[in-house]
N, C-alpha and C. Protein backbone atom coordinates (compact mmCIF):
# COMPACT_ATOMS: atom_id res chain seq x y z
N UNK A 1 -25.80 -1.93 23.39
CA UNK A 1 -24.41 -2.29 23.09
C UNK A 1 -23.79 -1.29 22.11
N UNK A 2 -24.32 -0.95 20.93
CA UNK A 2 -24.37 0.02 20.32
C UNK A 2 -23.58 1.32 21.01
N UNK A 3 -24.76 1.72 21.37
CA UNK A 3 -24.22 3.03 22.60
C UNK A 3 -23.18 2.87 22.93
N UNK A 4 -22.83 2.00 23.77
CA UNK A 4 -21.97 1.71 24.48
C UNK A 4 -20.36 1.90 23.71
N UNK A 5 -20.09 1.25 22.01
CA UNK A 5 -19.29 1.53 21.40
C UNK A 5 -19.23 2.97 20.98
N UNK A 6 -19.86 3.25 20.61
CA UNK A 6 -19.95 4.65 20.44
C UNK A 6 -19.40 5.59 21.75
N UNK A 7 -19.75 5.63 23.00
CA UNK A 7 -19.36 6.27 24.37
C UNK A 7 -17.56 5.91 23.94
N UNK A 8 -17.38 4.60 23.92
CA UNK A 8 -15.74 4.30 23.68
C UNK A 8 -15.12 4.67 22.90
N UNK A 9 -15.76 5.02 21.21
CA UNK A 9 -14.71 5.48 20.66
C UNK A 9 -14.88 7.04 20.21
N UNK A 10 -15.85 7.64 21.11
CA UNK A 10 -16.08 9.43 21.23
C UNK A 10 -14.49 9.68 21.61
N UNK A 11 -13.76 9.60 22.66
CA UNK A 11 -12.43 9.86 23.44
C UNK A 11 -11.60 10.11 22.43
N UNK A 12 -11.61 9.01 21.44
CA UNK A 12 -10.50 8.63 20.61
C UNK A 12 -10.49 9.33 19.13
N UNK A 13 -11.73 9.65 18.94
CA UNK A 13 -12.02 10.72 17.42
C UNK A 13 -12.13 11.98 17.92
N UNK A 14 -12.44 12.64 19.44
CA UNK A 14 -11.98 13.76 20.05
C UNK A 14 -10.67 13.86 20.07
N UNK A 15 -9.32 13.49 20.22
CA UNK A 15 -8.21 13.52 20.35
C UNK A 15 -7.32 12.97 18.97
N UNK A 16 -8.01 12.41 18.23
CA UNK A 16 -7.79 12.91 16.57
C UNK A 16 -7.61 13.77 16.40
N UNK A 17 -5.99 14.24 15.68
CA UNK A 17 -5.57 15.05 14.46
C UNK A 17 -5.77 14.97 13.42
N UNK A 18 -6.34 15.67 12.69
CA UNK A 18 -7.23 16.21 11.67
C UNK A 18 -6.55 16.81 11.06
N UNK A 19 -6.29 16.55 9.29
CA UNK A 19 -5.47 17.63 8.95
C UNK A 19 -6.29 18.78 8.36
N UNK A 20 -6.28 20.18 7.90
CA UNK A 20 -7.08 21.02 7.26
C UNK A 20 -7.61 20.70 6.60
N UNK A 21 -9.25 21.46 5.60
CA UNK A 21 -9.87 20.89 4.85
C UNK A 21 -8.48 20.85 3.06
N UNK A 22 -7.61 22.07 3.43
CA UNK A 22 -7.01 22.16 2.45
C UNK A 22 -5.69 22.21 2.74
N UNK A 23 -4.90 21.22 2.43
CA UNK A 23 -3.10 21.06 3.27
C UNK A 23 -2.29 20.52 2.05
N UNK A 24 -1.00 21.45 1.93
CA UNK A 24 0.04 21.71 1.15
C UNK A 24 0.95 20.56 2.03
N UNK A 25 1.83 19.37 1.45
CA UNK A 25 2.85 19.10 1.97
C UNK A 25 3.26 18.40 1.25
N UNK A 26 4.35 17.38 1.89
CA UNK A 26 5.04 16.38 1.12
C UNK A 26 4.37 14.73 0.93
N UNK A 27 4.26 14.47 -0.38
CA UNK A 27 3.81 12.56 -0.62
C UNK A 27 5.03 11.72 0.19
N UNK A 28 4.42 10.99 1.36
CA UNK A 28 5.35 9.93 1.67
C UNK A 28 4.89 8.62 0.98
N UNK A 29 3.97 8.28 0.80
CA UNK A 29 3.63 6.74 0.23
C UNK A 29 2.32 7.57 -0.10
N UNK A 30 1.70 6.17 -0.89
CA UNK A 30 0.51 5.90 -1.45
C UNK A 30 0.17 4.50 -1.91
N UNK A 31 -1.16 4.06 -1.92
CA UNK A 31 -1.31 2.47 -2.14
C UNK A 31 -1.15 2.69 -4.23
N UNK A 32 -0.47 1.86 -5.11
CA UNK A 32 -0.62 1.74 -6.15
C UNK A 32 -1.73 0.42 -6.57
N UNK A 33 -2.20 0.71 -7.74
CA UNK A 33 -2.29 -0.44 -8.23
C UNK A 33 -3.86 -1.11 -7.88
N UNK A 34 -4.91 -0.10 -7.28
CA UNK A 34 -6.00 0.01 -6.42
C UNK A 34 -6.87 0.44 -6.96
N UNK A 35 -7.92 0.50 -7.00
CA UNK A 35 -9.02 1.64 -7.15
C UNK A 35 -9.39 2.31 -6.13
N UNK A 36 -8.76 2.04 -5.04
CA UNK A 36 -9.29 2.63 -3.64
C UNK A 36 -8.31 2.06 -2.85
N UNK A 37 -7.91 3.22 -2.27
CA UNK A 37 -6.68 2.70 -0.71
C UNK A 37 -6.59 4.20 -0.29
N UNK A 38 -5.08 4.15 0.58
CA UNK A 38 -4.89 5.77 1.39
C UNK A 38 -3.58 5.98 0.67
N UNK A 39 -3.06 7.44 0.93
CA UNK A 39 -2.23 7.89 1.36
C UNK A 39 -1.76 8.40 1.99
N UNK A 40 -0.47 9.16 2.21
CA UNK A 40 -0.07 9.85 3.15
C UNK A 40 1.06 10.94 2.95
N UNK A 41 0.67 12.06 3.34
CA UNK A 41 1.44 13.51 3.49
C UNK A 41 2.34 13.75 4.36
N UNK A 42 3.34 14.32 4.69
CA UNK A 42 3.79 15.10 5.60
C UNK A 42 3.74 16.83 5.62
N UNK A 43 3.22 17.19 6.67
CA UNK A 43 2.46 18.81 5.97
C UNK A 43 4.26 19.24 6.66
N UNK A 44 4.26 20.93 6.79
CA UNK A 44 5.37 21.29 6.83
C UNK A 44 5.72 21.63 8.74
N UNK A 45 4.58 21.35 9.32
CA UNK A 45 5.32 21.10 11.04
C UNK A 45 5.37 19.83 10.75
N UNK A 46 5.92 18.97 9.95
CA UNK A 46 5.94 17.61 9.95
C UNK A 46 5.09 16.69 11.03
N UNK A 47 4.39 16.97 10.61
CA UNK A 47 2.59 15.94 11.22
C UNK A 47 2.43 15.70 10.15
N UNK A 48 2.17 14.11 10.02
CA UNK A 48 1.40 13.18 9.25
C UNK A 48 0.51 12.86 9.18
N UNK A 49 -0.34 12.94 8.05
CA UNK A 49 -2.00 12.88 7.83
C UNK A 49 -2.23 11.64 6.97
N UNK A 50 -3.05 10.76 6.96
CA UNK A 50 -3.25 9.86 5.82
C UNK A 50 -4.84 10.10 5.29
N UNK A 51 -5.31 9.74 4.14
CA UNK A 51 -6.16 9.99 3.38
C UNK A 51 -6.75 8.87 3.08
N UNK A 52 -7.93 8.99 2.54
CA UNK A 52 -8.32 7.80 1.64
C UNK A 52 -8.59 8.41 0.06
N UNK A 53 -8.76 7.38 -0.95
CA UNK A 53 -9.34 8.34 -2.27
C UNK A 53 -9.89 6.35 -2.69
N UNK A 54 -10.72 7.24 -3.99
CA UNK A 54 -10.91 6.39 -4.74
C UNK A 54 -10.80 6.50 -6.10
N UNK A 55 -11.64 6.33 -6.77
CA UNK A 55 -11.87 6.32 -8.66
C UNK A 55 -12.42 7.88 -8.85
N UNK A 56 -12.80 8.67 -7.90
CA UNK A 56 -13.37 9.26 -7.68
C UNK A 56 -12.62 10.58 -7.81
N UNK A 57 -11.65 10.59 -7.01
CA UNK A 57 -10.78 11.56 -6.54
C UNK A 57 -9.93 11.79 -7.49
N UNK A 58 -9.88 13.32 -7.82
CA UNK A 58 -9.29 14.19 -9.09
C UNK A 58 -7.47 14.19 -8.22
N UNK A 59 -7.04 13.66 -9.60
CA UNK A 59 -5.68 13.83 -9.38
C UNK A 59 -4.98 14.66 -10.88
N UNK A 60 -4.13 15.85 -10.39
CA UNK A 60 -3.61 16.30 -11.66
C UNK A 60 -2.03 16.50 -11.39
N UNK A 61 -1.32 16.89 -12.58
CA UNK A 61 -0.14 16.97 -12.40
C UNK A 61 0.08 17.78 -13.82
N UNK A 62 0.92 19.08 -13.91
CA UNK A 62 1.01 19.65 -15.35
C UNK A 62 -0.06 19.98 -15.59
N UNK A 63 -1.22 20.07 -15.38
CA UNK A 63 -2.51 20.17 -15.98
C UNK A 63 -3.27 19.29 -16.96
N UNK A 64 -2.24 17.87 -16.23
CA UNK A 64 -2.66 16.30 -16.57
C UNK A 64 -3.08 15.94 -15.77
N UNK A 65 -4.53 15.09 -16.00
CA UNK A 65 -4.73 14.25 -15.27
C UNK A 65 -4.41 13.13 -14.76
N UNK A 66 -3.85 12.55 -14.61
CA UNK A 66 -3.20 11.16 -13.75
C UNK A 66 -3.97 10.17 -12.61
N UNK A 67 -3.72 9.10 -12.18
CA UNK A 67 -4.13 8.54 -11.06
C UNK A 67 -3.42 8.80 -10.00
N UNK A 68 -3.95 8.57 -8.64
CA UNK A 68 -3.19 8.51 -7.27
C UNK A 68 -1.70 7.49 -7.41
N UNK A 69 -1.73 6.14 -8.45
CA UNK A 69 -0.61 5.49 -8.58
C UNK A 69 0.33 6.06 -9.07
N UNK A 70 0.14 6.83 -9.68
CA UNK A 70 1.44 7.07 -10.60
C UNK A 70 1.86 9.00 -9.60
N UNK A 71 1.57 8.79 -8.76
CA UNK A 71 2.07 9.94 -7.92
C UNK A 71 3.50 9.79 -7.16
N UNK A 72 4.59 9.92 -7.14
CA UNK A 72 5.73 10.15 -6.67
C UNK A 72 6.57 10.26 -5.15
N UNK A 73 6.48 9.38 -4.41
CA UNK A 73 6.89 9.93 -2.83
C UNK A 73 7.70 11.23 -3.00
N UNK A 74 7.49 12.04 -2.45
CA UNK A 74 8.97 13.30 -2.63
C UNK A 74 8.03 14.22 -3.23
N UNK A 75 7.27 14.08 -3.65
CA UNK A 75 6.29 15.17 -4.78
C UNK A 75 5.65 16.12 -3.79
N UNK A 76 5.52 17.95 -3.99
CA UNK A 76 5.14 18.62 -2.79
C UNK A 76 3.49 18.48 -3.67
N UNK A 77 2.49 18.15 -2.46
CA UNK A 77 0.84 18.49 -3.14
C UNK A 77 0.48 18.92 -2.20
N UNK A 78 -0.68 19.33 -2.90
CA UNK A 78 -2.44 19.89 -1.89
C UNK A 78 -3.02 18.88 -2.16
N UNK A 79 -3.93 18.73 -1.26
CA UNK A 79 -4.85 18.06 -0.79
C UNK A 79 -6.08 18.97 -0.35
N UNK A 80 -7.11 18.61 -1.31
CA UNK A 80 -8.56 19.27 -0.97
C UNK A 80 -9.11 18.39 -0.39
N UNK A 81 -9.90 18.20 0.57
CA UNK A 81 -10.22 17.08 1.38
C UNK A 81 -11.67 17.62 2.08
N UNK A 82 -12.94 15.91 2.44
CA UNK A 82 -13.60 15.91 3.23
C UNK A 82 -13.73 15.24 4.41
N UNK A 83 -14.63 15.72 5.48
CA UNK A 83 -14.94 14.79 6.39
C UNK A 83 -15.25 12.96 5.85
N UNK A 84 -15.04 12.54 6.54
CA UNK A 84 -15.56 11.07 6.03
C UNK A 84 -16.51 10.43 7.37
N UNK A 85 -18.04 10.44 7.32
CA UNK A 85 -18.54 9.99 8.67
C UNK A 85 -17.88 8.56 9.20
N UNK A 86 -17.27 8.57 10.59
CA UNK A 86 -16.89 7.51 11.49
C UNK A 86 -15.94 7.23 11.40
N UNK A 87 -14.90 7.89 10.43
CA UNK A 87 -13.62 7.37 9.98
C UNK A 87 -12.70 8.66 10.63
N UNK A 88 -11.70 7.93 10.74
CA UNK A 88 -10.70 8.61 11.64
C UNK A 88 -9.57 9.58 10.16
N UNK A 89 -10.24 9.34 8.77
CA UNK A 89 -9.41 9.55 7.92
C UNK A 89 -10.26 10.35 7.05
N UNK A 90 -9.77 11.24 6.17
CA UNK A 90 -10.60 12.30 5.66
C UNK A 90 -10.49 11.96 3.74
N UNK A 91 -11.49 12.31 3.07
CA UNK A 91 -11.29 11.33 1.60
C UNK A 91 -10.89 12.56 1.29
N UNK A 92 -10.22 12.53 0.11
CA UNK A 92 -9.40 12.87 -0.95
C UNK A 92 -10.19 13.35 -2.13
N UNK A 93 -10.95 14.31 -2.20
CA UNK A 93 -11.60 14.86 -3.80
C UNK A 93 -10.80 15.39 -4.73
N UNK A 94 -9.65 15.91 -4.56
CA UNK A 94 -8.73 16.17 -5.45
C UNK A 94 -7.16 16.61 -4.85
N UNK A 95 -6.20 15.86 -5.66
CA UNK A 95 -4.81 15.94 -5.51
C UNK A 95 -4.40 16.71 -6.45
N UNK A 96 -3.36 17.81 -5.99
CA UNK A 96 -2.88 18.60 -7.12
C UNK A 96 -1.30 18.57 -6.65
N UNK A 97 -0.42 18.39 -7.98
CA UNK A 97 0.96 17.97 -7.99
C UNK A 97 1.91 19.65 -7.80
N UNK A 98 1.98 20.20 -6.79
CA UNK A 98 2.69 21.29 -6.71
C UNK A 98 4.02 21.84 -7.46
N UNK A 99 5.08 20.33 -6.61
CA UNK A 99 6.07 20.25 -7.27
C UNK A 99 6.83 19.47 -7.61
N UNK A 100 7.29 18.59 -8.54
CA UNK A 100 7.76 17.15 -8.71
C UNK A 100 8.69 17.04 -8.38
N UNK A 101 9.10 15.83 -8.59
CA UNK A 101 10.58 14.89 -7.92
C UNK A 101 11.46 15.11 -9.22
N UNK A 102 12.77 15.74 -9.31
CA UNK A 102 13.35 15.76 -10.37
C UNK A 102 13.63 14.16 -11.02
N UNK A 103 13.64 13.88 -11.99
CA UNK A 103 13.45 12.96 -13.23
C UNK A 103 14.81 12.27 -13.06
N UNK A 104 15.53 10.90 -12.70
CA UNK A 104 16.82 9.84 -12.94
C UNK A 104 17.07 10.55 -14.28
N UNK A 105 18.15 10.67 -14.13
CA UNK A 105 19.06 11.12 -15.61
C UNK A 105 19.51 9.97 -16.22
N UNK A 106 19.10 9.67 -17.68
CA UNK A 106 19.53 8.56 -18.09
C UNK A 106 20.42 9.04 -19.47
N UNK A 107 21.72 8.54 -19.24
CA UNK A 107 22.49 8.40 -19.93
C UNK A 107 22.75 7.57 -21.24
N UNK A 108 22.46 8.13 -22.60
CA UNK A 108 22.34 7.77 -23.76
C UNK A 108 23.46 7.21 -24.39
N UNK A 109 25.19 7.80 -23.77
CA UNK A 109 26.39 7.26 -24.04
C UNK A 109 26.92 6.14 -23.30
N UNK A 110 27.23 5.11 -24.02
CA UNK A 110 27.52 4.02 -23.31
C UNK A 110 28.81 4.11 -22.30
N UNK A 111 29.82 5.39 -22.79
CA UNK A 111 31.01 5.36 -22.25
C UNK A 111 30.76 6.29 -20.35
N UNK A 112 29.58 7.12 -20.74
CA UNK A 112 28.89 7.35 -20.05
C UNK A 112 28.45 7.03 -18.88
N UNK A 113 27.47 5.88 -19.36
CA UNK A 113 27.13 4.61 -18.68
C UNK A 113 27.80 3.73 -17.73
N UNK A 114 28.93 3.62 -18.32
CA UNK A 114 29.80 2.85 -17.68
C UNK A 114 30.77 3.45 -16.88
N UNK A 115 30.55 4.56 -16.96
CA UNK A 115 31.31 5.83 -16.11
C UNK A 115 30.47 5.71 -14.39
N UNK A 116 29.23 5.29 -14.93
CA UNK A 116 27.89 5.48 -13.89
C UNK A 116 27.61 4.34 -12.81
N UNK A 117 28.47 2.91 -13.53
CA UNK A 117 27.48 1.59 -13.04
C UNK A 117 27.70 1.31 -11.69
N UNK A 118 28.69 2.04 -10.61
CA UNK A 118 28.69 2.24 -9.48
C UNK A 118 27.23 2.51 -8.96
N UNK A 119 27.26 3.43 -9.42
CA UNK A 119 26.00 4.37 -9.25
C UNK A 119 24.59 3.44 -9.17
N UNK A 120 24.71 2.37 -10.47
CA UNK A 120 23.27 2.08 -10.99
C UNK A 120 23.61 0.36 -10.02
N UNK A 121 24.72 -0.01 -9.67
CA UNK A 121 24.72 -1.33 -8.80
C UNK A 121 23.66 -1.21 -7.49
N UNK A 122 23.08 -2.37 -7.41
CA UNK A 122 22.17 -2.62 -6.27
C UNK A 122 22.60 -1.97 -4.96
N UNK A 123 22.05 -1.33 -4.31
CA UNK A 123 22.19 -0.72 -2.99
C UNK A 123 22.19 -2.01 -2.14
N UNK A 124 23.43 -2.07 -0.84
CA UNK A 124 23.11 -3.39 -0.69
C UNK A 124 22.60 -2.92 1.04
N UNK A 125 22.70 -1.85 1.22
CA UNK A 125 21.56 -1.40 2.76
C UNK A 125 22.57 -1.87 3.94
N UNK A 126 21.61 -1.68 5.14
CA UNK A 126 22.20 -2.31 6.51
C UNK A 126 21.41 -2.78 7.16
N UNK A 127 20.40 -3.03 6.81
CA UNK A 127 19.14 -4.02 7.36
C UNK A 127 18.98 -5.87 6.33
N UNK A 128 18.61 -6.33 7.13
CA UNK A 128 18.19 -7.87 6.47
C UNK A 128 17.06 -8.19 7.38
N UNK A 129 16.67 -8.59 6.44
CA UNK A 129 15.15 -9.41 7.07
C UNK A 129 14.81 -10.76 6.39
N UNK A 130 14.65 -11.89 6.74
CA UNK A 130 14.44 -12.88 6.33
C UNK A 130 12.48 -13.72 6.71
N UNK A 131 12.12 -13.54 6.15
CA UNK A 131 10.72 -14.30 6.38
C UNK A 131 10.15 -14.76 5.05
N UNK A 132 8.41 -14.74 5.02
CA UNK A 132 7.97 -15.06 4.26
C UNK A 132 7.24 -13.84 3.54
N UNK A 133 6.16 -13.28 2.56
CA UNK A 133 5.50 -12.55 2.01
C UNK A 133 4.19 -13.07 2.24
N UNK A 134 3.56 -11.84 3.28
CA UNK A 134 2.73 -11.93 3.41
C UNK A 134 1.74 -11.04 3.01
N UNK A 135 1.80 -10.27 2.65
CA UNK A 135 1.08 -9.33 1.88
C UNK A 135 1.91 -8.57 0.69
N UNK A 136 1.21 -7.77 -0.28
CA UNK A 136 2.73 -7.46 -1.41
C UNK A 136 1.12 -6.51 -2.19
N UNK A 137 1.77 -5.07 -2.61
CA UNK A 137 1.39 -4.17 -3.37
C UNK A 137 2.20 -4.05 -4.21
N UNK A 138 1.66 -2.71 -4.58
CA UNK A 138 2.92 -1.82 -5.51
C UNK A 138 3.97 -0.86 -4.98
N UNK A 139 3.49 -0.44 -4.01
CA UNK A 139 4.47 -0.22 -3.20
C UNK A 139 5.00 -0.67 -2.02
N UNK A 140 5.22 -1.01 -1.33
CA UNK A 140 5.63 -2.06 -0.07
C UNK A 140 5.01 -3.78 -0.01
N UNK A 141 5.65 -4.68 0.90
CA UNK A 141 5.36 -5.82 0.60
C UNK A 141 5.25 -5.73 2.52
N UNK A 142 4.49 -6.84 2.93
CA UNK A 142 4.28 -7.12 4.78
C UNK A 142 5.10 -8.18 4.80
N UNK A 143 6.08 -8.62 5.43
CA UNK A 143 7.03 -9.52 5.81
C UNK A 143 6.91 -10.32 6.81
N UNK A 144 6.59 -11.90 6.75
CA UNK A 144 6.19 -12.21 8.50
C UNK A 144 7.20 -12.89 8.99
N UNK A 145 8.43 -12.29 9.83
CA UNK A 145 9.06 -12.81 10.22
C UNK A 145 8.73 -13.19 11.59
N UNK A 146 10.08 -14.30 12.37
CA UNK A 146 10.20 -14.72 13.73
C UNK A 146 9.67 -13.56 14.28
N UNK A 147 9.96 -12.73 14.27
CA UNK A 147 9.38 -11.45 15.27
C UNK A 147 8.24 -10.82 15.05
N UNK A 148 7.74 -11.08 13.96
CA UNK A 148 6.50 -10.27 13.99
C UNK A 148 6.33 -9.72 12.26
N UNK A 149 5.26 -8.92 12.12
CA UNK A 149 4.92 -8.54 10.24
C UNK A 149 6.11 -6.97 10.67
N UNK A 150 6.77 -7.15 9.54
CA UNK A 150 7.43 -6.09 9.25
C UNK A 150 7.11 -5.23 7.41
N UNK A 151 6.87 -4.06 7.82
CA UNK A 151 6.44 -3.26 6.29
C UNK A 151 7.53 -3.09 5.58
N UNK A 152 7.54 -3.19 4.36
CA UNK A 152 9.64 -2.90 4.04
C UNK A 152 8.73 -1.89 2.40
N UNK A 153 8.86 -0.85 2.55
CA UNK A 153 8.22 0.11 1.28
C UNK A 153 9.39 -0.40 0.01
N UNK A 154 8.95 -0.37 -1.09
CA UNK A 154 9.54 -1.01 -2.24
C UNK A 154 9.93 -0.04 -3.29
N UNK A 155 11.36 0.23 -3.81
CA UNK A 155 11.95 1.39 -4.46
C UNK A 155 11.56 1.31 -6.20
N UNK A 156 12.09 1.98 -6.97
CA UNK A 156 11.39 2.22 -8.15
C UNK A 156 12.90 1.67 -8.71
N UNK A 157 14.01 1.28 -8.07
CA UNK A 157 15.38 0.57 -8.79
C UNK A 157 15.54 -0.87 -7.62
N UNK A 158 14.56 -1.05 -7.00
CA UNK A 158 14.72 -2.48 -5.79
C UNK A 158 14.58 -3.66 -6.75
N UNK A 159 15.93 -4.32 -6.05
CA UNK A 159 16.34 -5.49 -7.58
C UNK A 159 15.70 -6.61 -7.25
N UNK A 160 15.64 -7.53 -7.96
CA UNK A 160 14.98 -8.72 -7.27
C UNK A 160 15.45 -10.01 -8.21
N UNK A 161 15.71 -10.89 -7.23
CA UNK A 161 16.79 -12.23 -7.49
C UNK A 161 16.27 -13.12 -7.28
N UNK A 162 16.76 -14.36 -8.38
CA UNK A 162 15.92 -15.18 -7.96
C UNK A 162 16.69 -16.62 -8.74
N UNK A 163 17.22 -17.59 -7.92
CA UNK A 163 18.62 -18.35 -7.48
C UNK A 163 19.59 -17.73 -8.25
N UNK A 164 19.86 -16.82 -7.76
CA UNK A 164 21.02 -15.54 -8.52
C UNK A 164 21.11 -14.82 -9.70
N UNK A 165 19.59 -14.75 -10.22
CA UNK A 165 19.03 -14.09 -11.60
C UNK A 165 18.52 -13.06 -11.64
N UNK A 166 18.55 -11.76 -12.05
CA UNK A 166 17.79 -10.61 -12.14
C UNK A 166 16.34 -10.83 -12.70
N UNK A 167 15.26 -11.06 -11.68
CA UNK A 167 14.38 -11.09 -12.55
C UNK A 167 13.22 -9.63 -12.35
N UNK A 168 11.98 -9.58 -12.62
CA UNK A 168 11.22 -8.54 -12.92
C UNK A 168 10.01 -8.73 -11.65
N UNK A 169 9.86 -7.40 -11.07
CA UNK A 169 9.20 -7.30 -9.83
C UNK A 169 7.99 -8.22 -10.01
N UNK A 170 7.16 -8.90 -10.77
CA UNK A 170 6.18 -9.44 -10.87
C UNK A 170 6.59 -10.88 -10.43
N UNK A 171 7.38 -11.67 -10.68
CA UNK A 171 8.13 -12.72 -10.46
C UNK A 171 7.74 -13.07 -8.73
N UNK A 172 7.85 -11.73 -7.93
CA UNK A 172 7.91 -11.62 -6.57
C UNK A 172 6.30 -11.73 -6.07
N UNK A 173 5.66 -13.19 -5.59
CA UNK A 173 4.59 -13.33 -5.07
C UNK A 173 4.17 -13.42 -3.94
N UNK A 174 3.00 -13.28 -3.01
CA UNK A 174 2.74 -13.72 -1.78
C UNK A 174 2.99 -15.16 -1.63
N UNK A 175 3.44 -15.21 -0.32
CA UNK A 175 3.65 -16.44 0.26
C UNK A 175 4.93 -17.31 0.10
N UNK A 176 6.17 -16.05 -1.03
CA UNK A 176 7.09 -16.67 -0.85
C UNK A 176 8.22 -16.86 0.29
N UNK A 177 8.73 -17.15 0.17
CA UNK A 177 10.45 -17.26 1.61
C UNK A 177 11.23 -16.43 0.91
N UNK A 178 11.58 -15.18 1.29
CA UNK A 178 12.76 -14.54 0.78
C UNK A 178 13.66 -13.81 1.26
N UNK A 179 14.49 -13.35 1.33
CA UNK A 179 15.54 -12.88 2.31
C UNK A 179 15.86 -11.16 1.17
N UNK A 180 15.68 -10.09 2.55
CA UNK A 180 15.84 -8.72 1.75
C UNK A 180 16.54 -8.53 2.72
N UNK A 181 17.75 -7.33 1.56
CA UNK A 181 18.63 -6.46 1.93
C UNK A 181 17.50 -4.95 1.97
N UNK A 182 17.85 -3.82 3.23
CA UNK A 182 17.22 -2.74 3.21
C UNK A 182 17.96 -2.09 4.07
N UNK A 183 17.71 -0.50 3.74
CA UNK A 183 18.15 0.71 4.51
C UNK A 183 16.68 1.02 4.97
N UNK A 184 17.42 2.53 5.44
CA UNK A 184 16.13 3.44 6.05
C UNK A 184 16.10 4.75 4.85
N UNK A 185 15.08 5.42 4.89
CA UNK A 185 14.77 6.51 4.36
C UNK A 185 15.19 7.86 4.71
N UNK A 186 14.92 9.46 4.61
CA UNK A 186 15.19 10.29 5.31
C UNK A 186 13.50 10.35 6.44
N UNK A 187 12.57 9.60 5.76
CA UNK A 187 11.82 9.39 6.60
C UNK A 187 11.32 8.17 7.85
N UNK A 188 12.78 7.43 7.69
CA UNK A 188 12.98 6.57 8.86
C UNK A 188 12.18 5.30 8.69
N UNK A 189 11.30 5.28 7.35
CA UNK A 189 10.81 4.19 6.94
C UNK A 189 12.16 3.38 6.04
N UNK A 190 11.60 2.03 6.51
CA UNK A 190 12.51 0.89 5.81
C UNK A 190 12.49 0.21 4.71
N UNK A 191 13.12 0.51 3.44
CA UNK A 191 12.88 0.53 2.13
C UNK A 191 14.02 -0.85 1.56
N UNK A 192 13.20 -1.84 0.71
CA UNK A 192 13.53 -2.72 0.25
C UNK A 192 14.70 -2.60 -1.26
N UNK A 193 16.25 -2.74 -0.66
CA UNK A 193 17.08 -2.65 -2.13
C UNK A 193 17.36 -3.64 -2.64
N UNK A 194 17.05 -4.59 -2.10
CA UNK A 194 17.40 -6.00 -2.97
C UNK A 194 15.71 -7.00 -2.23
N UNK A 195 15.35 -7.74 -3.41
CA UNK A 195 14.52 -8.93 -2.45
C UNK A 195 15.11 -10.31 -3.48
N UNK A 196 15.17 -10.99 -2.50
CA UNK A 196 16.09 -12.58 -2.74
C UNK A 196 15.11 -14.13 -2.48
N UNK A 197 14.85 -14.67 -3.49
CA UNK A 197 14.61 -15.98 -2.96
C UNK A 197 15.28 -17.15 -3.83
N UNK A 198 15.05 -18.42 -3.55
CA UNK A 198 15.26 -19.38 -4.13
C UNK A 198 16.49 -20.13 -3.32
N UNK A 199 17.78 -20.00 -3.84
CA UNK A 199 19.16 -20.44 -3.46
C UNK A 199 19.91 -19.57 -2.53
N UNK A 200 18.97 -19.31 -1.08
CA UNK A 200 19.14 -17.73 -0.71
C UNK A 200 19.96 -18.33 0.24
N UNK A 201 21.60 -16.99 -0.08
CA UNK A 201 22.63 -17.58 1.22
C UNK A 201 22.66 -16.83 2.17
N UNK A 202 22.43 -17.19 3.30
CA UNK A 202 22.37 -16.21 4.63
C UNK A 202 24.04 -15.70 4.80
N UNK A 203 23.90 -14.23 5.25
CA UNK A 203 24.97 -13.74 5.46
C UNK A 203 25.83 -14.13 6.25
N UNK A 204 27.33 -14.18 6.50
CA UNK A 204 28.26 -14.84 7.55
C UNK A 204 28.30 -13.23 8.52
């Protein structure tokens, strides 16, 4: 029987894309908040590779060391990488931060500020999704709606309400009912700008 799995999934790790042992590109996501999960690159023919790492895997930035969490979508890296036996995904021995995501400008003048709050108001998107939380990281939450689990990746300004209160991303647990406002990305992934529960009014 053995054999037999093995004969089936030869086809499918032959026709695996593989990225180089050593590949320069762009951070689209990463699991936070882990000692172990994947990420994922976009190299520059835009093919997508995902990774695994663990506690293990050297991450620097500045000629700081850092974790895989606190790494940046948008950030250009290398990736030194190995085979991983049976896995369709290659581990991660060291991440190096090429080039960062320029830094939110935060404004110290209040007159400033208030020049800005257009700017800093909740994105209110063109997507809605209404279900429950079924899974929830640090970065994205799994959504199980009527139709099926939907991924909605989670922003570093995504507000979150709760019977019409600003409260703090931790507040937001599995298994609640909540209704999110979301756009898309330049990478066509669907990113959470508002998440809503409690006194939640469905849109007219």
């Amino acid at each position: 029987m053995r054999a037999c799995w093995l004969f089936l999934l030869a086809p499918l790790t032959a026709g695996a894309q593989f990225p180089p042992p050593v590949l320069t590109g762009t951070l689209l996501e990463r699991d936070a908040n882990v000692p172990s999960g994947e990420f994922s690159v976009r190299a520059p023919d835009d093919q997508v590779y995902r990774y695994q790492f663990d506690g293990r895997t050297a991450v620097e930035r500045d000629s700081l060391a850092v974790d895989v969490g606190r790494l940046i979508p948008g950030e250009k890296v290398t990736v030194d990488s190995d085979v991983v036996a049976g896995s369709l995904l290659r581990y991660a021995r060291a991440i190096h931060v090429v080039a960062t995501v320029a830094p939110l400008r935060i404004f110290a003048d209040t007159r400033m500020r208030d020049a800005r709050q257009v700017e800093r108001a909740p994105l209110t998107g063109t997507l809605t999704f209404a279900g429950v939380v079924s899974r929830l990281t640090g970065q994205r939450l799994v959504l199980r709606t009527r139709g099926g689990e939907q991924t909605i990746l989670i922003r570093q300004d995504t507000h979150y309400v709760d019977n019409g209160d600003t409260v703090e991303a931790v507040k937001l647990q599995p298994n609640m009912r909540v209704f999110v406002r979301a756009g898309k990305n330049l990478y066509e992934q669907v990113e959470a700008y508002q998440v809503i529960w409690g006194g939640i009014l469905q849109p007219r």
